[in-house]
N, C-alpha and C. Protein backbone atom coordinates (compact mmCIF):
# COMPACT_ATOMS: atom_id res chain seq x y z
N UNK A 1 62.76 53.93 -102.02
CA UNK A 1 62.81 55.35 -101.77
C UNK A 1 63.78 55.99 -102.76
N UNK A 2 63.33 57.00 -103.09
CA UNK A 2 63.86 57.29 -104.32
C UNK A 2 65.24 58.53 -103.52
N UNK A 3 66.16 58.67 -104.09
CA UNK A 3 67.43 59.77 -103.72
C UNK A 3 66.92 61.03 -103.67
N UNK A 4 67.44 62.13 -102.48
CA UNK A 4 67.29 63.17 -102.10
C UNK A 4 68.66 64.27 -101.96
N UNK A 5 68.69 65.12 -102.42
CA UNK A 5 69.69 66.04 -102.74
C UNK A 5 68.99 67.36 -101.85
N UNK A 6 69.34 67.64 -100.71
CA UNK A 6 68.89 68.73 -100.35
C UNK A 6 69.41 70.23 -101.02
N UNK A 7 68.69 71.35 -101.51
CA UNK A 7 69.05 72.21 -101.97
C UNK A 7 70.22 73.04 -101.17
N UNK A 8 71.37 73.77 -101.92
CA UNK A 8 72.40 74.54 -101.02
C UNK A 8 71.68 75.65 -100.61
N UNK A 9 72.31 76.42 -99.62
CA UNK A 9 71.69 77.53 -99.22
C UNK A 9 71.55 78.26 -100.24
N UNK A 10 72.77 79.16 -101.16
CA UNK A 10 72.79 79.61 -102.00
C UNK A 10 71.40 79.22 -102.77
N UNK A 11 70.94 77.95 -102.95
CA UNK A 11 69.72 78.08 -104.28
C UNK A 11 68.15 78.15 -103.10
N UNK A 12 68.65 77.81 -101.86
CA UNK A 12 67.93 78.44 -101.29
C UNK A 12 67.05 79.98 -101.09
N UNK A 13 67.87 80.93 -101.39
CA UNK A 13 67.82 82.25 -101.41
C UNK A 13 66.91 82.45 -102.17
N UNK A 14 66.05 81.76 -103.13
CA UNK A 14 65.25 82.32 -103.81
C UNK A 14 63.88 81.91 -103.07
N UNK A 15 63.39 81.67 -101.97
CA UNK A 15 62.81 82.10 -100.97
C UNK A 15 62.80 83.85 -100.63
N UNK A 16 63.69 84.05 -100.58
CA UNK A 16 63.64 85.92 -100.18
C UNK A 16 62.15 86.17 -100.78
N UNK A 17 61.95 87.50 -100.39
CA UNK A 17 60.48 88.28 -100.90
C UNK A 17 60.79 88.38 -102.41
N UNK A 18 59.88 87.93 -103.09
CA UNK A 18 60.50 88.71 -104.47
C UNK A 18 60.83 88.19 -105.30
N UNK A 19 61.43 86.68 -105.04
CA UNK A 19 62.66 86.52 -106.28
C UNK A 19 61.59 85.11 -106.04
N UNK A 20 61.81 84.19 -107.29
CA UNK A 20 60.88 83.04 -107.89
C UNK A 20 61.81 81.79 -107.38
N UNK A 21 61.05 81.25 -107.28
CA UNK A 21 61.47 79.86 -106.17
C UNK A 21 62.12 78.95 -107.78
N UNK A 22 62.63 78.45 -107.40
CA UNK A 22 63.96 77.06 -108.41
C UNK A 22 63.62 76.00 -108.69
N UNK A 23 63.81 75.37 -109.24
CA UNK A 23 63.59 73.95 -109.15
C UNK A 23 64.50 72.85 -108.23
N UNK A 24 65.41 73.34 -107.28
CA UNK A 24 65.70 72.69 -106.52
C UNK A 24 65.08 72.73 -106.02
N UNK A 25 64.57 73.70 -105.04
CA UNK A 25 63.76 74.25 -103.92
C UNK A 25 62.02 72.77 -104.56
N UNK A 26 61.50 73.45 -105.41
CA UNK A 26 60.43 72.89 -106.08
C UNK A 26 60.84 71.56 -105.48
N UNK A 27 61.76 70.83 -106.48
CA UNK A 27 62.17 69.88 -105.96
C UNK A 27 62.30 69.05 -104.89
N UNK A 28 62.77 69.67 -104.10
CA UNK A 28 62.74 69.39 -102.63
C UNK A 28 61.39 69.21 -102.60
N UNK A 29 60.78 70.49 -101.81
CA UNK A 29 59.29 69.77 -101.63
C UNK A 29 58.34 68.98 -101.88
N UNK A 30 58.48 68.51 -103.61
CA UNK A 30 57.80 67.81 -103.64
C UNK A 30 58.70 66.01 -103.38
N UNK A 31 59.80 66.05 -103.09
CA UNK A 31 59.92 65.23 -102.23
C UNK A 31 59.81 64.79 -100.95
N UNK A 32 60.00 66.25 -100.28
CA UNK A 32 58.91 65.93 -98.94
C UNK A 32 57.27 66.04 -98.54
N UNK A 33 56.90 66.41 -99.92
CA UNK A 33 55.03 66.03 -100.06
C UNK A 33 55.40 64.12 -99.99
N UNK A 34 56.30 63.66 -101.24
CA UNK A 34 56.18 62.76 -101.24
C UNK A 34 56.40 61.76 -100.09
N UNK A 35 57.27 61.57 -99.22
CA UNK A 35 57.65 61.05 -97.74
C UNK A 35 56.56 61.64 -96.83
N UNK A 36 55.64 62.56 -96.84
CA UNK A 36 55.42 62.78 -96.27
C UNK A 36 53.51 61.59 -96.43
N UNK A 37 53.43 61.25 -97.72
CA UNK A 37 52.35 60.57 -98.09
C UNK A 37 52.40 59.14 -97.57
N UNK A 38 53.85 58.82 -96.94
CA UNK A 38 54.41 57.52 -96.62
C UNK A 38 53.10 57.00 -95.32
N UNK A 39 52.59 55.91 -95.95
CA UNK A 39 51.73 55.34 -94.72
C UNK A 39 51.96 53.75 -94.29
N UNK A 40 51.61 52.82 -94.61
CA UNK A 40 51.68 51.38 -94.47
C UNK A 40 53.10 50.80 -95.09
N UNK A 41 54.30 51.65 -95.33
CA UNK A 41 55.55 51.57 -96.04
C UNK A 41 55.25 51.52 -97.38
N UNK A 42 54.08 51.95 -97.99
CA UNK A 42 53.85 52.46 -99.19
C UNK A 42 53.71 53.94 -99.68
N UNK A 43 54.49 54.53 -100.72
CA UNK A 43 53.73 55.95 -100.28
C UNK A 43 52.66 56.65 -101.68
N UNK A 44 51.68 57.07 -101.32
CA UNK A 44 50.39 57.13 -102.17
C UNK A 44 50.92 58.87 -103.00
N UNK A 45 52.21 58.92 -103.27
CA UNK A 45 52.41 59.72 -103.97
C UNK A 45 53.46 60.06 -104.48
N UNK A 46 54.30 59.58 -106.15
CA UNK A 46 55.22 59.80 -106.33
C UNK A 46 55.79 60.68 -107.66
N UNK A 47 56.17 61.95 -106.11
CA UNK A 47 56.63 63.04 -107.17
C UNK A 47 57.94 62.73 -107.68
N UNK A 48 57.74 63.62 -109.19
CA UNK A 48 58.82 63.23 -110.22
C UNK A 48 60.05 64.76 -109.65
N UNK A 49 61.28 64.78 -109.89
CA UNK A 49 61.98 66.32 -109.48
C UNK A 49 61.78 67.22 -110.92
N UNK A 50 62.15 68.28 -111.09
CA UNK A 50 62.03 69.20 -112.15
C UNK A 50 62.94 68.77 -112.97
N UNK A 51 63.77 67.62 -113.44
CA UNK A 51 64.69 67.13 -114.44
C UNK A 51 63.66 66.24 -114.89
N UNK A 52 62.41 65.62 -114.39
CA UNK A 52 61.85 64.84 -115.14
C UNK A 52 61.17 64.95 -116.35
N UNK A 53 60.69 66.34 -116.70
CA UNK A 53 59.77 66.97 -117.99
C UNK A 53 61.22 67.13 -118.92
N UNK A 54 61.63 67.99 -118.66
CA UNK A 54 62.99 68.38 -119.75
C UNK A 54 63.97 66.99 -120.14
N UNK A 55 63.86 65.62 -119.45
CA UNK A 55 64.01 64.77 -120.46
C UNK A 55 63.09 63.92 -120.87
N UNK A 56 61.93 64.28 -120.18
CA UNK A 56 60.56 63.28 -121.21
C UNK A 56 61.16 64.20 -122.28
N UNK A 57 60.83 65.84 -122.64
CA UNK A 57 60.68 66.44 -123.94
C UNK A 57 62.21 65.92 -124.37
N UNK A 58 63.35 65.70 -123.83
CA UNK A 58 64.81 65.34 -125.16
C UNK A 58 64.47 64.07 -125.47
N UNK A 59 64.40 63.12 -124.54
CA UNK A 59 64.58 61.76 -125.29
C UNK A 59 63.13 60.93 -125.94
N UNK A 60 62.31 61.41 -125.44
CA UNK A 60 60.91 60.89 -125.99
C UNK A 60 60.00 59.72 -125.02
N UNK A 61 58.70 59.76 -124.61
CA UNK A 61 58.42 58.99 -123.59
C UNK A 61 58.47 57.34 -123.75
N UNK A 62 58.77 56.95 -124.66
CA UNK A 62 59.34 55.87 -124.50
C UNK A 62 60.54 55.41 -124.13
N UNK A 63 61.67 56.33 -124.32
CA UNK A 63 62.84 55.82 -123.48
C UNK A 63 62.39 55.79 -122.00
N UNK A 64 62.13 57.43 -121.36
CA UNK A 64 61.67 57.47 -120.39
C UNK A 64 60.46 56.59 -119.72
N UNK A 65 60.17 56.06 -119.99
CA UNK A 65 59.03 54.95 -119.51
C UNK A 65 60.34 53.45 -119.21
N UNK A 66 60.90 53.42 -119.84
CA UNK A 66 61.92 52.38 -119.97
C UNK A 66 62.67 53.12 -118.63
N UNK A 67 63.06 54.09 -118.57
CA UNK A 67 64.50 54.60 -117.52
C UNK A 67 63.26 54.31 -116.13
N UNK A 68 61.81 54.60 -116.02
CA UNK A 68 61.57 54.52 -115.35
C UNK A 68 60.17 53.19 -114.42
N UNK A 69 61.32 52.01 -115.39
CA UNK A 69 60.26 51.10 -115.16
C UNK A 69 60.93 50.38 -113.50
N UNK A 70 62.02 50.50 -112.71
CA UNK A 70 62.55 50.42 -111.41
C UNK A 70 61.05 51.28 -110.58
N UNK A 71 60.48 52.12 -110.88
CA UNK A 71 60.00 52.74 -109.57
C UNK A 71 58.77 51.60 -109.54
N UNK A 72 58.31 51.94 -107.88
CA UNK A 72 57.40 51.01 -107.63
C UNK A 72 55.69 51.69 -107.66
N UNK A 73 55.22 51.30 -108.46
CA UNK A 73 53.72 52.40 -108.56
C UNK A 73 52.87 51.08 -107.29
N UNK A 74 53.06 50.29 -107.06
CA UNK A 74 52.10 49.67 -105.74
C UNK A 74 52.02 50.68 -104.62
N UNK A 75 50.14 50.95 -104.52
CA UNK A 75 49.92 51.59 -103.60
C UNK A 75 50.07 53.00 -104.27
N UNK A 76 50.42 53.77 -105.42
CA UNK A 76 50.47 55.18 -105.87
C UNK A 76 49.70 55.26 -106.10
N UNK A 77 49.03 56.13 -105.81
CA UNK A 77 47.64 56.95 -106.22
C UNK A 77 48.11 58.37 -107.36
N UNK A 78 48.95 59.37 -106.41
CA UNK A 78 49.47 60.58 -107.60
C UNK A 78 50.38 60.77 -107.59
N UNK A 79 50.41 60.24 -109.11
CA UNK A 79 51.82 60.84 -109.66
C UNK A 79 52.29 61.96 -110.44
N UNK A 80 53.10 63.36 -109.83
CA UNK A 80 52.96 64.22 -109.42
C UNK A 80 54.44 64.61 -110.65
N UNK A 81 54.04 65.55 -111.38
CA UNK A 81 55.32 66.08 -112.53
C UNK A 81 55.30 67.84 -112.23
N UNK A 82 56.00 68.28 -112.22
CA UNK A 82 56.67 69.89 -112.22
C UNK A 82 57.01 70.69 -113.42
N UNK A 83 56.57 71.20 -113.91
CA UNK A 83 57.26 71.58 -115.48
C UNK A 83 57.65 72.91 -115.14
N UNK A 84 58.24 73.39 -115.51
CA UNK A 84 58.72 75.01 -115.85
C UNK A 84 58.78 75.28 -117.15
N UNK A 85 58.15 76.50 -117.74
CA UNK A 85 58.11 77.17 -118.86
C UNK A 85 58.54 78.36 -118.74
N UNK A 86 59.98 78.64 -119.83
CA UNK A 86 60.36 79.55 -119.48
C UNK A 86 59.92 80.54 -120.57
N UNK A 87 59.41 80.15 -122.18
CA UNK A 87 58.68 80.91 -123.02
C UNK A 87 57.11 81.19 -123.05
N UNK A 88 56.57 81.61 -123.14
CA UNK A 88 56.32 82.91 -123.58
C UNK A 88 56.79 83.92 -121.81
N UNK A 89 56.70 83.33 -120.30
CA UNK A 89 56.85 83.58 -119.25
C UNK A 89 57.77 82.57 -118.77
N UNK A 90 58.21 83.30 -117.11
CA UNK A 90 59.01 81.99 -117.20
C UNK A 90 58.04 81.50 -115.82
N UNK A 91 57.60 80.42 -115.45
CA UNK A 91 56.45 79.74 -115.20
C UNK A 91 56.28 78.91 -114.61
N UNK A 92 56.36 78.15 -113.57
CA UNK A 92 55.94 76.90 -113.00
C UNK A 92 54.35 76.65 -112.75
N UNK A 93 53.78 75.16 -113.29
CA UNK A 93 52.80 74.40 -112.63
C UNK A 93 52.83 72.84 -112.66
N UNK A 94 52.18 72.57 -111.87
CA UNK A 94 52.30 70.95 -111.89
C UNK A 94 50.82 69.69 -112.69
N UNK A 95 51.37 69.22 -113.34
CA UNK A 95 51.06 67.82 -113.24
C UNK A 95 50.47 67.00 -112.59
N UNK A 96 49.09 66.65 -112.03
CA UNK A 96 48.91 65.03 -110.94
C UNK A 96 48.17 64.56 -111.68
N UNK A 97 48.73 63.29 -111.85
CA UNK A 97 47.68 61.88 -112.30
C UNK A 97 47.25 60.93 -111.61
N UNK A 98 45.96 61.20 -111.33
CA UNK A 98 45.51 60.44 -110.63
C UNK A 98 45.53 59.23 -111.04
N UNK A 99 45.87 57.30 -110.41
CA UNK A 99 46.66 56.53 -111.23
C UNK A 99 45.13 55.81 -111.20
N UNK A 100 44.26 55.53 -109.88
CA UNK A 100 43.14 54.48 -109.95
C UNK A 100 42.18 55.29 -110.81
N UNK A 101 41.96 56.87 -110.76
CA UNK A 101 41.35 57.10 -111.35
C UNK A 101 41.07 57.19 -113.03
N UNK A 102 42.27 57.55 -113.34
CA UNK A 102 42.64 58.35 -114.87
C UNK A 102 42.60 59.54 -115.11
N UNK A 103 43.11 59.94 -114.22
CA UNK A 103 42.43 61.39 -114.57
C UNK A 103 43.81 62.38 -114.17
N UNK A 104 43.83 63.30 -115.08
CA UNK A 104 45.30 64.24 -114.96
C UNK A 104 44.26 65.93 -114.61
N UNK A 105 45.33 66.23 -113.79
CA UNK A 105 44.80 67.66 -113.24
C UNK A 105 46.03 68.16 -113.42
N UNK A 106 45.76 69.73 -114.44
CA UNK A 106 46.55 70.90 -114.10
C UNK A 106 46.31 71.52 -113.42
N UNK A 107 47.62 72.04 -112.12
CA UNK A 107 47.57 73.10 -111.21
C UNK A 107 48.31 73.92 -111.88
N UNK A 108 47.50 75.07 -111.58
CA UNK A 108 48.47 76.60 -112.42
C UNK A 108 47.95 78.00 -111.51
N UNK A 109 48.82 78.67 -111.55
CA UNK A 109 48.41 79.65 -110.51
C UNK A 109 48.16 80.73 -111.59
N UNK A 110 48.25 80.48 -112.67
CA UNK A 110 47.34 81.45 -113.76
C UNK A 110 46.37 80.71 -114.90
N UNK A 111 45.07 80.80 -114.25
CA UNK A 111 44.20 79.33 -115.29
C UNK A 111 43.92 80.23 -116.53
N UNK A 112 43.80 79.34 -117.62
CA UNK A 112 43.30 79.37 -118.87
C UNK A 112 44.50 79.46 -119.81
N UNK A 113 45.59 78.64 -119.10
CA UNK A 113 46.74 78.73 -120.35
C UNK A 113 46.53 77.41 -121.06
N UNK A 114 47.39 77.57 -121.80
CA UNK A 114 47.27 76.06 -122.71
C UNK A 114 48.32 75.06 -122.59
N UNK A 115 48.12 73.95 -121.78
CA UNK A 115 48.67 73.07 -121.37
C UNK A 115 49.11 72.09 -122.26
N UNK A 116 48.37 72.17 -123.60
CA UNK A 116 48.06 70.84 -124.38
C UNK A 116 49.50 70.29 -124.75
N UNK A 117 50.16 70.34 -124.78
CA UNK A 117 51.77 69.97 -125.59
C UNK A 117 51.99 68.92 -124.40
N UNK A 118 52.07 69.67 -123.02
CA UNK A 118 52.47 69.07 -121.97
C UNK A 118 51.83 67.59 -121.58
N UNK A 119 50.89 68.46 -121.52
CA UNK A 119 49.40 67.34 -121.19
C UNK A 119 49.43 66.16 -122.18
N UNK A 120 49.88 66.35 -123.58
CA UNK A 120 50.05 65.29 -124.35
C UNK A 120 51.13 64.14 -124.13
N UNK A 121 52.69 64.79 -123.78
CA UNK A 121 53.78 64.25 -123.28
C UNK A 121 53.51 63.43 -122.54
N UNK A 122 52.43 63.83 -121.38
CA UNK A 122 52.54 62.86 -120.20
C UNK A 122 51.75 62.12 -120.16
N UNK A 123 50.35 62.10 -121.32
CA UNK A 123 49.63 60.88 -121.60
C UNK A 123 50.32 59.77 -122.75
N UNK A 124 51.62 60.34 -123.49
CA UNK A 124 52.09 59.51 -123.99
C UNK A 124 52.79 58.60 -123.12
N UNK A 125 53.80 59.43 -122.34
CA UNK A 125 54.65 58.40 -120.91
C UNK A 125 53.66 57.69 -120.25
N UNK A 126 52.70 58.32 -119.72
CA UNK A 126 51.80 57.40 -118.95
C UNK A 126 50.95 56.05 -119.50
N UNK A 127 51.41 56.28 -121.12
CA UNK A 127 50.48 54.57 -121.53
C UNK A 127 51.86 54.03 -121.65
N UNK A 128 52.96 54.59 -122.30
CA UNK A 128 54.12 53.42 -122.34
C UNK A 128 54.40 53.00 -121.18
N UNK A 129 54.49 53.91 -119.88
CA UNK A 129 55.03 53.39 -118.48
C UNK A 129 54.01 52.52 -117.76
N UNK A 130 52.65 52.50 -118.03
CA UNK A 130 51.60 51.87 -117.24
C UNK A 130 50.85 50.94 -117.90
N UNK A 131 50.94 51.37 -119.09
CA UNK A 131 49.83 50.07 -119.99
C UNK A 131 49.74 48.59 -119.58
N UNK A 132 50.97 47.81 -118.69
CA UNK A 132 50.05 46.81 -117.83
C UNK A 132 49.58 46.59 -116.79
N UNK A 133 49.78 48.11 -115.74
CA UNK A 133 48.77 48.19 -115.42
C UNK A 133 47.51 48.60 -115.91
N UNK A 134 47.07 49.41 -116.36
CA UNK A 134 46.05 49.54 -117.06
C UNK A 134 45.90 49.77 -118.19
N UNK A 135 45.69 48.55 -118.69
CA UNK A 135 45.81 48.70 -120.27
C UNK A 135 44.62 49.13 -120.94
N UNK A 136 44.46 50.09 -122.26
CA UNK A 136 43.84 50.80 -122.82
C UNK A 136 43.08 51.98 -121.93
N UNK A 137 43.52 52.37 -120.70
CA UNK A 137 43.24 53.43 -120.23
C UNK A 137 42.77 54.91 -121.11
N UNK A 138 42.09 55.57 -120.60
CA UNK A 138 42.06 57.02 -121.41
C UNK A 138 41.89 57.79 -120.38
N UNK A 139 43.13 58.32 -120.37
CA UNK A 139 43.08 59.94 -119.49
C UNK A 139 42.29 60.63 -119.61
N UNK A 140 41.09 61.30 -118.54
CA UNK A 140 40.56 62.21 -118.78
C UNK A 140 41.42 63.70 -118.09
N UNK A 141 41.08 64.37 -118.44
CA UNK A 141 41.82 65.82 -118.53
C UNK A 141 41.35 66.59 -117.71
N UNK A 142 41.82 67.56 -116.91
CA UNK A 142 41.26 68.22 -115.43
C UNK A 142 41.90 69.18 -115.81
N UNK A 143 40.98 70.51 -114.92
CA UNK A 143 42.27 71.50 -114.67
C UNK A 143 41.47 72.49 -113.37
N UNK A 144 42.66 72.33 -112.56
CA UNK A 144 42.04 72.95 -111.50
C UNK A 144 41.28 74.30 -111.30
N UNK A 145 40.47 74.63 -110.96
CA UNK A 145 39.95 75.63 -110.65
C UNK A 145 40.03 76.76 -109.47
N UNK A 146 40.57 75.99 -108.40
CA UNK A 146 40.64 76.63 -107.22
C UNK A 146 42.18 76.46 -106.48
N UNK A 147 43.13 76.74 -107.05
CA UNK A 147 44.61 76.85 -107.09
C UNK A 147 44.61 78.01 -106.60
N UNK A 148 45.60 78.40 -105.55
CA UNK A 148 46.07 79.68 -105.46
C UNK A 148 46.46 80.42 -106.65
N UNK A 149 46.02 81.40 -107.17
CA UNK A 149 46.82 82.44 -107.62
C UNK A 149 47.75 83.24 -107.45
N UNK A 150 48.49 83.16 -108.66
CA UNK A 150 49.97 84.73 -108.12
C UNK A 150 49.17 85.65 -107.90
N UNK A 151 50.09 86.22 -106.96
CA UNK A 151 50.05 87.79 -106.98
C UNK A 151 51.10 88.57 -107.25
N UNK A 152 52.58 88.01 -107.77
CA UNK A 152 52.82 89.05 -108.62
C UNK A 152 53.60 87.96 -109.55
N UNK A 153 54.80 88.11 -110.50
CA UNK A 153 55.11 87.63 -111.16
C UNK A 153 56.74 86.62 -110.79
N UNK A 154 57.20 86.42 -109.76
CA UNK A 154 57.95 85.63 -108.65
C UNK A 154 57.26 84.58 -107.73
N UNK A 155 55.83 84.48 -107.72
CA UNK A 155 55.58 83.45 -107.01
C UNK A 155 54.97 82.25 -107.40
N UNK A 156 55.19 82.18 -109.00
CA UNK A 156 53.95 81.08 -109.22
C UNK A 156 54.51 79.33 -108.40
N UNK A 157 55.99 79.21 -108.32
CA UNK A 157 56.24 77.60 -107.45
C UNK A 157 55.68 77.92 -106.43
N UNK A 158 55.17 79.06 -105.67
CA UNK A 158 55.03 78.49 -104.29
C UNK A 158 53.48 78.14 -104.38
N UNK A 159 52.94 78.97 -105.28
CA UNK A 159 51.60 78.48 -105.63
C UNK A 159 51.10 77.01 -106.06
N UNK A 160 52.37 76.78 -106.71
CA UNK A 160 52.24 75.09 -107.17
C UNK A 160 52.69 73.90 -106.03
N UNK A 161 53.72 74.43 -105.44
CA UNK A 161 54.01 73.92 -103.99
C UNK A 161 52.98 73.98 -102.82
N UNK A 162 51.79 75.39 -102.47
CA UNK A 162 50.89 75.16 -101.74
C UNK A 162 49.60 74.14 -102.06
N UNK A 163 49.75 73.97 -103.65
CA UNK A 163 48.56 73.08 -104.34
C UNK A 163 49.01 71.85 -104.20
N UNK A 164 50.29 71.11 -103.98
CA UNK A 164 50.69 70.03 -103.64
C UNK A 164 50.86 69.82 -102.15
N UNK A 165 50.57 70.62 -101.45
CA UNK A 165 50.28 70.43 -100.33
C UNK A 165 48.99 70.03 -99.45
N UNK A 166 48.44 70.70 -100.70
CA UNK A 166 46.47 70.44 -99.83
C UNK A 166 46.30 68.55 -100.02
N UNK A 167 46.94 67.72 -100.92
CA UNK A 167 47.24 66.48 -101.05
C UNK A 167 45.70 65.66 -101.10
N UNK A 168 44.68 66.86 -100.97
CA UNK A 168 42.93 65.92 -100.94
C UNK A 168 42.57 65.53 -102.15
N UNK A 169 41.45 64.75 -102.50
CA UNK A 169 41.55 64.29 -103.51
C UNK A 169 40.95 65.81 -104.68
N UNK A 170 42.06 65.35 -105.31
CA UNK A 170 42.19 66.02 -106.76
C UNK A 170 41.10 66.31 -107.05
N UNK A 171 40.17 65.49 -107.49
CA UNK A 171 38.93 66.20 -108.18
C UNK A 171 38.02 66.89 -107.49
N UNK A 172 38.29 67.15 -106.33
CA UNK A 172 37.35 67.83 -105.23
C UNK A 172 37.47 69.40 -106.08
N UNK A 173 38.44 69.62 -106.37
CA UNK A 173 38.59 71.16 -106.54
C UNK A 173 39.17 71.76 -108.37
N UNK A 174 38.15 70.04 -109.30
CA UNK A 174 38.96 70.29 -110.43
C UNK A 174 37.86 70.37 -111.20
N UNK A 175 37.73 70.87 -112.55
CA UNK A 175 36.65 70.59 -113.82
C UNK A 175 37.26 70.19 -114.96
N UNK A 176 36.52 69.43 -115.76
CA UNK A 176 36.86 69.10 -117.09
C UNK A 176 37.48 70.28 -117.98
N UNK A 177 38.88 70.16 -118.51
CA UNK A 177 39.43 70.86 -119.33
C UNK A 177 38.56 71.02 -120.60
N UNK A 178 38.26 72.17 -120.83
CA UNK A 178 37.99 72.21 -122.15
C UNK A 178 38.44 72.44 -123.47
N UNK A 179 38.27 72.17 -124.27
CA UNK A 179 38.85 72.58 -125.32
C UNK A 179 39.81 71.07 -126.21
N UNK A 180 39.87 70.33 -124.86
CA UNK A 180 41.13 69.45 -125.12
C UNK A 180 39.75 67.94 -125.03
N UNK A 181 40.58 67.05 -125.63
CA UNK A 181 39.91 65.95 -126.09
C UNK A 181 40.41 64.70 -124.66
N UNK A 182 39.55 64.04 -123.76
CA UNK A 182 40.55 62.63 -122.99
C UNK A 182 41.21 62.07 -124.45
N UNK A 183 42.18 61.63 -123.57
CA UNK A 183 43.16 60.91 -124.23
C UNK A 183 43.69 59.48 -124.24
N UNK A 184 43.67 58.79 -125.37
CA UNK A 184 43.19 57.49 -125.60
C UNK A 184 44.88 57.20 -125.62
N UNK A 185 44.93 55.66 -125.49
CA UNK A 185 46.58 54.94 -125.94
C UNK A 185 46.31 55.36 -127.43
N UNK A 186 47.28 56.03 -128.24
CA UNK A 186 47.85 56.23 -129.19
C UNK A 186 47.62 54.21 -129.88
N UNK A 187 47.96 54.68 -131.34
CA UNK A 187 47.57 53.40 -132.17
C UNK A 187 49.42 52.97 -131.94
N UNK A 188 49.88 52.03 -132.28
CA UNK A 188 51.14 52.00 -132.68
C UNK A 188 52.50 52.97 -133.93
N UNK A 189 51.08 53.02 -134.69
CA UNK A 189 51.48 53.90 -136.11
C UNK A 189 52.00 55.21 -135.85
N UNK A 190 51.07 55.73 -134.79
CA UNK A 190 51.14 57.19 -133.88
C UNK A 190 52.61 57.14 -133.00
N UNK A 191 53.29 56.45 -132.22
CA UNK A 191 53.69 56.38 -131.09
C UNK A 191 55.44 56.56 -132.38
N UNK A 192 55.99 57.35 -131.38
CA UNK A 192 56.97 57.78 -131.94
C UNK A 192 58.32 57.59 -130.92
């Protein structure tokens, strides 16, 4: 079981009407999506907290595949990343990779942005961190279709928080990304 830091009230407050939910808050929940997936003392879903993207992007997914070869993927089905973008907007959506399947779904509560940078990051971590389990895997690429939408410009976590809540299977409510290519293990020459 991985460590839990409950948010202070103070970072709580961004619950109020209005104001854009945190990445503690984020955080939190998707640690209690995750406990909450707990069935046979395995749990079929392990979310990463919002510190996990901002050091895949500093140190590169090969360290990070290394920092995170302790967790136990037996029995994970989705594994669940949070990103926040604070340029060109400032932005939350999530990440799920489906692990038996291959298959990565963006949830975004504003569709048709361009994910690809992200989406690349985490098919790089995901062959260094998994390649024996499944070796030469190729991610295919999702992006949800039927995500809540904002309605104004303060709510997109809770939108990403209600999409991690519906917890059914992913592709029920996803289509092939377009534009973007599945994604193969990188050659060695490539991998940086």
């Amino acid at each position: 079981m991985r460590p839990y830091q409950a948010p202070t009230v103070g970072e709580m407050e961004c619950l109020s009407p209005q104001k854009m939910v945190n990445g503690e808050v984020i955080g939190a929940y998707l640690w209690l999506v995750e406990q909450s997936s707990h069935g046979s003392g395995n749990s079929t879903v392990l979310a990463m907290d919002t510190y996990f993207y901002p050091g895949l992007r500093r140190w590169g997914y090969k360290e990070v595949a290394r920092l995170c070869q302790h967790l136990e993927l037996k029995g994970v089905k989705y594994f669940m990343v949070p990103i926040h973008e604070v340029l060109p907007t400032n932005h939350w959506f999530l990440l799920v990779a489906d692990l038996e399947k291959g298959e990565i779904t963006v949830i975004d509560s504003i569709p048709g942005r361009d994910h690809s940078q992200s989406l690349t990051e985490l098919t790089q971590f995901l062959h260094a961190w998994c390649d024996t389990m499944f070796p030469g895997r190729i991610w295919r690429l999702w992006e949800d279709c039927t995500s809540p939408q904002q309605c104004g410009s303060w709510d997109c976590g809770i939108c990403e928080a209600a999409a991690a809540l519906a917890q059914g299977p992913i592709s029920s409510f996803s289509h092939p990304l377009t534009g973007l290519k599945n994604v193969e293990k990188p050659s060695d020459s490539n991998m940086t």
